[in-house]
C-alpha atoms as a PDB file:
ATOM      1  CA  UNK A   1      41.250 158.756  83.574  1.00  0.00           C
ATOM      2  CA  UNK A   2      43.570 161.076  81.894  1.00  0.00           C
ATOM      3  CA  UNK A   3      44.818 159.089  79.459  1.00  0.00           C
ATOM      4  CA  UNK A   4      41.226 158.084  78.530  1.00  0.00           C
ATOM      5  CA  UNK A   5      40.616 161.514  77.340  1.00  0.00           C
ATOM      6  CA  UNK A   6      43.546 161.915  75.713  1.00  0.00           C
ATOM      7  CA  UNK A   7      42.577 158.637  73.880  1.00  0.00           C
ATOM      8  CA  UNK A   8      39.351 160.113  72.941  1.00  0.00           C
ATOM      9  CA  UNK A   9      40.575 163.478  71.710  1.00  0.00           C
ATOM     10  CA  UNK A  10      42.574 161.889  69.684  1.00  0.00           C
ATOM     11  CA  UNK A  11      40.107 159.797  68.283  1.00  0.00           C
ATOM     12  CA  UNK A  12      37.041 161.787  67.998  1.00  0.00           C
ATOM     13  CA  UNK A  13      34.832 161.115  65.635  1.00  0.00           C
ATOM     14  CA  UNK A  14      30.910 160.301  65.482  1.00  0.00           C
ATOM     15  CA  UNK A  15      31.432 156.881  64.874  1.00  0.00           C
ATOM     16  CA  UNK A  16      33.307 156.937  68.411  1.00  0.00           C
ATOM     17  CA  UNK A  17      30.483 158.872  69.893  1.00  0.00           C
ATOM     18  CA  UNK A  18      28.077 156.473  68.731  1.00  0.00           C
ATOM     19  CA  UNK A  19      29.761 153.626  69.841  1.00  0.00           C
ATOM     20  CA  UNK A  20      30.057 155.071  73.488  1.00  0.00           C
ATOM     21  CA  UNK A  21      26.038 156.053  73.283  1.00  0.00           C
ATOM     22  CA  UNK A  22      25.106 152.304  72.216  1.00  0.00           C
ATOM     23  CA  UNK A  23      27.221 150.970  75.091  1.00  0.00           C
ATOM     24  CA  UNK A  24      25.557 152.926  77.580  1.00  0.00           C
ATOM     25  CA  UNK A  25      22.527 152.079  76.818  1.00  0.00           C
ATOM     26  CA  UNK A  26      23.282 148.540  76.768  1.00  0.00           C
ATOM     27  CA  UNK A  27      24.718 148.608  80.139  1.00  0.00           C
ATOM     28  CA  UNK A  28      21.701 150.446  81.479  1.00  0.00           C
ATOM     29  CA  UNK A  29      19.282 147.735  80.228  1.00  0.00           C
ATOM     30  CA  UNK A  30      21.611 144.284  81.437  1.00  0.00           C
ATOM     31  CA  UNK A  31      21.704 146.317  84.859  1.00  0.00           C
ATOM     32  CA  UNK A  32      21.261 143.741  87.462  1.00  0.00           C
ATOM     33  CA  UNK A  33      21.217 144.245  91.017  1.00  0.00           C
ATOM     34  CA  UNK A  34      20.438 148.138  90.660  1.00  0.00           C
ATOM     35  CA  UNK A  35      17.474 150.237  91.503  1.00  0.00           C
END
């Protein structure tokens, strides 16, 4: 987990932010099995 945020700080930008936003909300709408 650590080196993920290292990764990230390291990378910031709002291009990267973006990117992580769009993913989430992908993965909460192909959900399967949840409630």
């Amino acid at each position: 987990m650590v080196e993920l945020d290292l990764e990230y700080i390291q990378d910031a930008s709002v291009m990267n932010d973006l990117n992580i936003i769009l993913k989430t909300v992908a993965i909460i709408f192909k959900s399967n099995g949840s409630y």
